[in-house]
Protein backbone atom coordinates (compact mmCIF):
# COMPACT_ATOMS: atom_id res chain seq x y z
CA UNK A 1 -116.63 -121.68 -17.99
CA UNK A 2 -117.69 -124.95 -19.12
CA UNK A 3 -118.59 -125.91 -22.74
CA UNK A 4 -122.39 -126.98 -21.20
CA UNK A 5 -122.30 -123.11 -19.40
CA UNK A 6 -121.44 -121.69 -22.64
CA UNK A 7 -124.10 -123.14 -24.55
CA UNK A 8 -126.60 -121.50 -21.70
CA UNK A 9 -125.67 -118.37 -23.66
CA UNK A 10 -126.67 -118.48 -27.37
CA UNK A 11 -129.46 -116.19 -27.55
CA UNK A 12 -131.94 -117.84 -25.56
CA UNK A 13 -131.67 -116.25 -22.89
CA UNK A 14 -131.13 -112.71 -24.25
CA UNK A 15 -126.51 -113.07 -24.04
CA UNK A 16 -124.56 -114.71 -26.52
CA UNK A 17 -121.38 -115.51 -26.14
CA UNK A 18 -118.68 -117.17 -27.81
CA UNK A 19 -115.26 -118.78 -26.76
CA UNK A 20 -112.13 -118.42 -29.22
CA UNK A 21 -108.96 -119.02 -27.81
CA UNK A 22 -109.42 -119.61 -24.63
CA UNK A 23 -111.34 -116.23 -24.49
CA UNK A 24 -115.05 -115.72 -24.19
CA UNK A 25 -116.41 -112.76 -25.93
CA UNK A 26 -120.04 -111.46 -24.85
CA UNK A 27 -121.66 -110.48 -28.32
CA UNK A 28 -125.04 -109.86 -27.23
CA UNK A 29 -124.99 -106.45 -29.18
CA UNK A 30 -123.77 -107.63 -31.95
CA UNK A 31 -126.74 -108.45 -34.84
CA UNK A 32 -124.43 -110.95 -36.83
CA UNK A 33 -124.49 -113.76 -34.31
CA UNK A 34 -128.38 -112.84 -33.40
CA UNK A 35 -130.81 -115.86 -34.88
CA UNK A 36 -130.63 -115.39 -38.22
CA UNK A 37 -127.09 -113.59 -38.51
CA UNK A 38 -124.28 -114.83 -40.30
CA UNK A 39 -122.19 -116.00 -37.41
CA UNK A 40 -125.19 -117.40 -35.30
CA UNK A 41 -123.83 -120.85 -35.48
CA UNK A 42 -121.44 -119.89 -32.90
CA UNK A 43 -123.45 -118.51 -30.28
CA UNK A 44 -122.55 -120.00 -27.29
CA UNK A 45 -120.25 -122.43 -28.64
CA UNK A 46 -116.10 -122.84 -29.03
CA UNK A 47 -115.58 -121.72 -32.61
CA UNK A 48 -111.83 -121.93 -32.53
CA UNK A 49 -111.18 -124.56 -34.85
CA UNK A 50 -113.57 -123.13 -36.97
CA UNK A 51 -112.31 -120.07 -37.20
CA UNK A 52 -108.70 -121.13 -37.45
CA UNK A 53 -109.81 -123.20 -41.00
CA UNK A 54 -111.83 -120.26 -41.77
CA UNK A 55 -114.24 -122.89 -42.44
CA UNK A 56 -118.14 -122.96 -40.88
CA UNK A 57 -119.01 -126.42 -41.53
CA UNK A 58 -120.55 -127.50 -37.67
CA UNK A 59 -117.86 -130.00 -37.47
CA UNK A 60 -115.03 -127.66 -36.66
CA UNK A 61 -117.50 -125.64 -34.18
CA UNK A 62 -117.56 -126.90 -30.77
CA UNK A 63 -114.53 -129.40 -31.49
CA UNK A 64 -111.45 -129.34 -29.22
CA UNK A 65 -108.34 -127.35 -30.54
CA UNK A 66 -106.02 -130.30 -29.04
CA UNK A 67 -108.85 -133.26 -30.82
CA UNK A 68 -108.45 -131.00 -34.19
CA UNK A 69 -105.88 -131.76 -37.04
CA UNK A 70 -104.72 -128.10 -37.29
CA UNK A 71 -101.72 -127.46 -39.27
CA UNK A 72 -98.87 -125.48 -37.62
CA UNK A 73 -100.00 -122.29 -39.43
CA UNK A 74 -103.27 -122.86 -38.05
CA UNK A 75 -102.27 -123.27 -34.42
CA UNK A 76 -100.32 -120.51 -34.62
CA UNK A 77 -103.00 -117.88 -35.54
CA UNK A 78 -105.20 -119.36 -32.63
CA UNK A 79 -101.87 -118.94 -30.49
CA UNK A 80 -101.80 -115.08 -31.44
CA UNK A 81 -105.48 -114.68 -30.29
C-alpha cells in the first residue's frame, strides 16, 4: 500500500489504519486513534519514526525511516517490530 492509499484510511471513511514497520495495522475499533483520541494523529499515516523517538511532534509522522536520523537504538526497536 501506498503512503497516498494509506491516508484514504484515517477515519473518513469509517477504517483507520496505520503503518509501523512495514506493517499496517487496521484500528478501526480502537477509540484512541478515533477523532479526538490520543493517537489520532496517526490515522492513516506511517508513524514509525514517531514512534521509534517516542516523540508525536507531526514531523516524525509520515517521514521515511531511511530520510530519518534514527540512532542505532532506535532502528533497532523498529527492526524488532
Amino acid at each position: 500500500m501506498t503512503k497516498e492509499q494509506l491516508l484514504e484510511y484515517n477515519g473518513k471513511n469509517g477504517k483507520i489504519y496505520f503503518a509501523c514497520g512495514g506493517i499496517i495495522f487496521d484500528v478501526s475499533n480502537d477509540k484512541s486513534f478515533k477523532e479526538g483520541g490520543k493517537d489520532h494523529v496517526f490515522a492513516g499515516r506511517d508513524a514509525t519514526v514517531s514512534l521509534a523517538r517516542m516523540d508525536y511532534d507531526k514531523k516524525w509522522i509520515g517521514l521515511d525511516p531511511e530520510e530519518a536520523e534514527l540512532s542505532p537504538y532506535m532502528k533497532n526497536a523498529v527492526e524488532k517490530w
